[in-house]
C-alpha atoms as a PDB file:
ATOM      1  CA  UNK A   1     114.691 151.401 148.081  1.00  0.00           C
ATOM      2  CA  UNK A   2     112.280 153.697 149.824  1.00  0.00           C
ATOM      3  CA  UNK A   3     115.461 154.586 152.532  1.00  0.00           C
ATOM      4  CA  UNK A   4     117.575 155.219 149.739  1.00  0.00           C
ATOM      5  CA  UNK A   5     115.203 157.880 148.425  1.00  0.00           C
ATOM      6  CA  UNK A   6     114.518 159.569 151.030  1.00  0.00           C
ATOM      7  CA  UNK A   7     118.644 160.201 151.060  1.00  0.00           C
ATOM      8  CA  UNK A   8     118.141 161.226 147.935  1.00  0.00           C
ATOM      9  CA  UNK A   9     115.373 163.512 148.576  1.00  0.00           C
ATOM     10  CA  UNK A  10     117.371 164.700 151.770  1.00  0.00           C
ATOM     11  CA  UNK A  11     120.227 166.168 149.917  1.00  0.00           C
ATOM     12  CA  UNK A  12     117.830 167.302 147.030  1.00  0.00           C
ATOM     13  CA  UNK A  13     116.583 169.682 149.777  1.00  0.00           C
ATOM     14  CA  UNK A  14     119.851 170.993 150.310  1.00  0.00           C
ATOM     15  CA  UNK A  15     120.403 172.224 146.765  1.00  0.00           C
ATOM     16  CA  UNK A  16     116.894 173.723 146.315  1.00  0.00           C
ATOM     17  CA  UNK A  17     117.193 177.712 146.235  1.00  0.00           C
ATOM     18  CA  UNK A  18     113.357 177.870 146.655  1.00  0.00           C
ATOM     19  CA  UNK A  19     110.822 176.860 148.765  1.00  0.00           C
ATOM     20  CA  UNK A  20     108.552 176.208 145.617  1.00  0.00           C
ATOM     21  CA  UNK A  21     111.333 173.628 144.601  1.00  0.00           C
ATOM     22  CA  UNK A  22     111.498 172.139 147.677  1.00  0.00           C
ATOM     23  CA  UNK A  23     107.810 171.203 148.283  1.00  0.00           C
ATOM     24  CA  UNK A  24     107.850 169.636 144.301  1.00  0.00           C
ATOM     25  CA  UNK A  25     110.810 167.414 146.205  1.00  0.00           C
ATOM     26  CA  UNK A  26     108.893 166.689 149.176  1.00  0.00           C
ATOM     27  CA  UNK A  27     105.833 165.695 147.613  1.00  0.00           C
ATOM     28  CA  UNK A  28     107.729 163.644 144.701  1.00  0.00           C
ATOM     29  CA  UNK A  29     109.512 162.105 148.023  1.00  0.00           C
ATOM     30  CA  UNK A  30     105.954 161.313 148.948  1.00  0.00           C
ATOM     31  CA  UNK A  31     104.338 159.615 146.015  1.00  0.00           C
ATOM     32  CA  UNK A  32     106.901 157.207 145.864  1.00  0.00           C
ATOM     33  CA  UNK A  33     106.472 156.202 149.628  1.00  0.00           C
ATOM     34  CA  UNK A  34     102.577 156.176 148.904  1.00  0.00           C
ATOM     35  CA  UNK A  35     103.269 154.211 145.263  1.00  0.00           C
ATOM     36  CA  UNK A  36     105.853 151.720 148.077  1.00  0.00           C
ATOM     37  CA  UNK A  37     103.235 151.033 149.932  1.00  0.00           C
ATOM     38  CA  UNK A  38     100.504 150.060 148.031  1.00  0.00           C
ATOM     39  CA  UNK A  39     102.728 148.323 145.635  1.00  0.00           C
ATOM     40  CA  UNK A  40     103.831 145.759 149.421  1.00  0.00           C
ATOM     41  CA  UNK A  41     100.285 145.968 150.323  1.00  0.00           C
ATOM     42  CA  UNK A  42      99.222 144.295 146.890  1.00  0.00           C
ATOM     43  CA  UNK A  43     102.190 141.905 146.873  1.00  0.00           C
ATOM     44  CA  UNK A  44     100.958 141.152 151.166  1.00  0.00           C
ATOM     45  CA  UNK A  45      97.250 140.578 149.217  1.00  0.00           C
ATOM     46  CA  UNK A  46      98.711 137.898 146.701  1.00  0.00           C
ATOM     47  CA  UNK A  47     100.801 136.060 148.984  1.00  0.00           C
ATOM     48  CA  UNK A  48      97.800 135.496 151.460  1.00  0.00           C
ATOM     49  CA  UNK A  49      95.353 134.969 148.822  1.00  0.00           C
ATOM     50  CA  UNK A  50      98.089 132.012 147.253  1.00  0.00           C
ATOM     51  CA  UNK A  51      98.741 130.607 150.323  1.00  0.00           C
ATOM     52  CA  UNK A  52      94.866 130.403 151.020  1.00  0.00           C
ATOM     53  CA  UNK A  53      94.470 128.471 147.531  1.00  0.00           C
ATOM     54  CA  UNK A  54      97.187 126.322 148.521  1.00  0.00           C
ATOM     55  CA  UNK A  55      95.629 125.491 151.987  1.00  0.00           C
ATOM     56  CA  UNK A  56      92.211 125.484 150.161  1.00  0.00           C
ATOM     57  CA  UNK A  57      93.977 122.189 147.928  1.00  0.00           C
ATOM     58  CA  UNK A  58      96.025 120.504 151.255  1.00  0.00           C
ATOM     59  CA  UNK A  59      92.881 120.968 153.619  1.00  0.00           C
ATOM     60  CA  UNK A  60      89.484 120.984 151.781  1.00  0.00           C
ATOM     61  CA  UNK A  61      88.352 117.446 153.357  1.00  0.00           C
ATOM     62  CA  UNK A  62      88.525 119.397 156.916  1.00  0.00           C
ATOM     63  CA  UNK A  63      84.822 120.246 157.531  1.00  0.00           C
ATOM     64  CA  UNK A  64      85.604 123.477 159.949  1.00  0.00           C
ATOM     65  CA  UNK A  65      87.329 124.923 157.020  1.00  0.00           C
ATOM     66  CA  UNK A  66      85.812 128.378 156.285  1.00  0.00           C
ATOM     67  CA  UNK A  67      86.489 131.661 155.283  1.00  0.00           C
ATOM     68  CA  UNK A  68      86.685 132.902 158.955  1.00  0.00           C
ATOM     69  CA  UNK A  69      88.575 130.317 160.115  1.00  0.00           C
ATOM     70  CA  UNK A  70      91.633 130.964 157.111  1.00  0.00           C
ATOM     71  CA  UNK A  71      91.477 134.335 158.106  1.00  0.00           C
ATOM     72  CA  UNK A  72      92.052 134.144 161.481  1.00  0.00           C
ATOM     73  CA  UNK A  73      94.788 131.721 160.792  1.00  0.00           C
ATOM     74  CA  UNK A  74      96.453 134.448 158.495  1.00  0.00           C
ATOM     75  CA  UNK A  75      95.649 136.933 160.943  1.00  0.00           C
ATOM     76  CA  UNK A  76      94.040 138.854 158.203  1.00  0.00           C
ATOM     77  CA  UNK A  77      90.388 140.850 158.118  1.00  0.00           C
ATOM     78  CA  UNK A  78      87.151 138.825 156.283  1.00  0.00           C
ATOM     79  CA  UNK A  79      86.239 141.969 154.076  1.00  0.00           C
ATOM     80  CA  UNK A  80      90.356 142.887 153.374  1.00  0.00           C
ATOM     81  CA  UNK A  81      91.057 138.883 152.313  1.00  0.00           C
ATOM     82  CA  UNK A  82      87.641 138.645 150.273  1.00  0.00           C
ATOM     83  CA  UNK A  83      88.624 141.101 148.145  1.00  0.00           C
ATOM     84  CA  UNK A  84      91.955 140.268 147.649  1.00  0.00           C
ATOM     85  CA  UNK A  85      91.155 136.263 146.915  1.00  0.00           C
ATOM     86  CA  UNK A  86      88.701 137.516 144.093  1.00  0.00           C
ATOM     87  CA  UNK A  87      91.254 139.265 142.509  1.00  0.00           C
ATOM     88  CA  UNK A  88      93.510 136.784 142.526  1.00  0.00           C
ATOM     89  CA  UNK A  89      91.825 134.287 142.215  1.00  0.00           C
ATOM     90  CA  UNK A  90      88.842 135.097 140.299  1.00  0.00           C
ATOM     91  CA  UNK A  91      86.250 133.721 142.159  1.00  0.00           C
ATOM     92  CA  UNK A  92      85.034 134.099 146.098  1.00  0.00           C
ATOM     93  CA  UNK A  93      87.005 131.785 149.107  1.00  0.00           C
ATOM     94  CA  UNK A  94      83.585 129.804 148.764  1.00  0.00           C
ATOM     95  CA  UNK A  95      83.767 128.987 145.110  1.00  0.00           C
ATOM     96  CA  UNK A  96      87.360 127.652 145.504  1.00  0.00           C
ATOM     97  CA  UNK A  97      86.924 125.153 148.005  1.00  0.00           C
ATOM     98  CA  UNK A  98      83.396 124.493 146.536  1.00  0.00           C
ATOM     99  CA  UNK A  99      85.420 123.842 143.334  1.00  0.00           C
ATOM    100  CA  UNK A 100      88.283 122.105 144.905  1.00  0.00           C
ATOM    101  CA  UNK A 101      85.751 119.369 146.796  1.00  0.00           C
ATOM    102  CA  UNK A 102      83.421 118.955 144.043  1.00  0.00           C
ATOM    103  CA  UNK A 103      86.604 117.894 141.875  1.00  0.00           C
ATOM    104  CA  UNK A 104      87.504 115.479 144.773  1.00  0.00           C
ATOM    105  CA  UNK A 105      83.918 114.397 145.334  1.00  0.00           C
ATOM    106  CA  UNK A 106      84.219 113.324 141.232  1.00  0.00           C
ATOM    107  CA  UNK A 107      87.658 111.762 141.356  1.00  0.00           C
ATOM    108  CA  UNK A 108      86.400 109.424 143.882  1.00  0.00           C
ATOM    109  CA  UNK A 109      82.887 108.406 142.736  1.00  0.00           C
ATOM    110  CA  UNK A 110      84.887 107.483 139.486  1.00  0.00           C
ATOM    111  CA  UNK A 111      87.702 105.703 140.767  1.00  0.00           C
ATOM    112  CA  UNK A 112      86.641 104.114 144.255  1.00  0.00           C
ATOM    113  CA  UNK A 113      83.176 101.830 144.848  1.00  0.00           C
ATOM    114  CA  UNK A 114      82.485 104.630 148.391  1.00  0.00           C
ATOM    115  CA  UNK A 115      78.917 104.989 149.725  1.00  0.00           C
ATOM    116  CA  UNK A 116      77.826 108.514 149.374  1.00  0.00           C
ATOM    117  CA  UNK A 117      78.406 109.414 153.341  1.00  0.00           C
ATOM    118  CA  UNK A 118      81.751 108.143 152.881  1.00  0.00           C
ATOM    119  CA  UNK A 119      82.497 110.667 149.700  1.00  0.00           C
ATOM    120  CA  UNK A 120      80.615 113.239 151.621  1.00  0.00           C
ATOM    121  CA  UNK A 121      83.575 112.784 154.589  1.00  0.00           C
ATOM    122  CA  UNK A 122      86.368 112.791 152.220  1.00  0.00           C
ATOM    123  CA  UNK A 123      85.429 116.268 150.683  1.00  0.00           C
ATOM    124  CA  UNK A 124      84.326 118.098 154.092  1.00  0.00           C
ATOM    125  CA  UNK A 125      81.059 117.827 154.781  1.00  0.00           C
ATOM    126  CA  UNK A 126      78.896 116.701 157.632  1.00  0.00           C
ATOM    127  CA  UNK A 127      75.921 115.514 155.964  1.00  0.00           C
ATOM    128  CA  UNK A 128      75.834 113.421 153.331  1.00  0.00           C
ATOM    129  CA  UNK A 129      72.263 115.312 152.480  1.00  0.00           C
ATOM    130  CA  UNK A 130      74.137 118.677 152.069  1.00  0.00           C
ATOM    131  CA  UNK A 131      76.904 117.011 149.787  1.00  0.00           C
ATOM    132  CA  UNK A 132      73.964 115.623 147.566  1.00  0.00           C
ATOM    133  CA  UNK A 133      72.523 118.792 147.467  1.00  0.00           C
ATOM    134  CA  UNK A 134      75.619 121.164 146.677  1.00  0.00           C
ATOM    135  CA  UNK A 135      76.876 118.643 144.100  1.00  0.00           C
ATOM    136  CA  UNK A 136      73.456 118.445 141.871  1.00  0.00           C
ATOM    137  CA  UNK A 137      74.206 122.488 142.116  1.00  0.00           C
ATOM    138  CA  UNK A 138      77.312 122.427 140.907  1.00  0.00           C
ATOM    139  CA  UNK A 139      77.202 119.927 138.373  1.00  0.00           C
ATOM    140  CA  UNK A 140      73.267 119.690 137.594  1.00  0.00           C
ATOM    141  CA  UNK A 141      73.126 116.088 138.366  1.00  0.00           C
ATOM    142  CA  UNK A 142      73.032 114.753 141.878  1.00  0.00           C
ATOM    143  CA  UNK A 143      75.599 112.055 142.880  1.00  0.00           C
ATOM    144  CA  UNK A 144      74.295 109.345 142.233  1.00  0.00           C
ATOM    145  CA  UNK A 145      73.313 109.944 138.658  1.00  0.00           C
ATOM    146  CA  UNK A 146      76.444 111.075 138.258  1.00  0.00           C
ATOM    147  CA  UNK A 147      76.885 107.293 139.142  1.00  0.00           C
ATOM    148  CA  UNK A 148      74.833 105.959 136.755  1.00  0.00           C
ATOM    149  CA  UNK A 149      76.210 108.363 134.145  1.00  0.00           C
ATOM    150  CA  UNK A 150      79.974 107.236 134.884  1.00  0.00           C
ATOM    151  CA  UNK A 151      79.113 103.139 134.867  1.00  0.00           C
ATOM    152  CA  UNK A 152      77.246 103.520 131.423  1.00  0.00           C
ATOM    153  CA  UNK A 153      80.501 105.188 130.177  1.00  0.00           C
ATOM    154  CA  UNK A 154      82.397 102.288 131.333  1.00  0.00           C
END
């Protein structure tokens, strides 16, 4: 599309009479290359940031997964991808797999009799410690009263 307009804009320049006109064609020429480019860069930005999510949901038991490591997989910068992820997203690289283990980390304490290292494992991390910890954080309750929450329901 951009090509084609710059044909346009080419013989455009040929029919201006005076050089006023033909700097309003250049620069007109010019925003839409500029408008092209960010509009690609944007659409670059999405595709990255679904294909992250999308990795996040295939990959979140690994425990080397991390924000540097997707990015140097996408061969994209930290600061660049951060950005883009929130916006598309709506919350940080962190958040999303914190989210997408946490969810995991529930599904299996519900539906599978797992000691808490083995949960831990499953959702990518280490140390069963650190799992307890980040899951009383993100749901107010540590695991295993979560556990004791989920049999009294049953």
């Amino acid at each position: 599309e951009l090509l084609w307009k710059e044909q346009e804009c080419l013989s455009a320049l040929f029919q201006c009479s005076y050089l006023s006109e033909m700097a309003e064609t250049v620069l007109g020429f010019f925003e839409d290359a500029v408008d092209a480019v960010n509009y690609n860069r944007a659409d670059y930005g999405n595709r990255q940031a679904a294909l992250a999510l999308d990795y996040i949901q295939k990959n979140y038991a690994d425990p080397e997964l991390s924000l540097g490591a997707l990015c140097q997989k996408y061969a994209i910068s930290i600061s660049y991808f951060s950005v883009v992820f929130k916006e598309y997203a709506g919350k940080t690289f962190i958040e999303a797999l914190t989210e997408q283990r946490m969810s995991r980390a529930k599904e299996l304490m519900e539906s599978q009799p797992l000691k808490m290292y083995e949960i831990a494992e499953k959702c990518g991390y280490k140390d069963a410690g650190y799992f307890g910890v980040a899951f009383k954080k993100y749901y107010g309750m540590s695991p295993r009263e979560y556990l004791k929450v989920c049999k009294k329901g049953t």
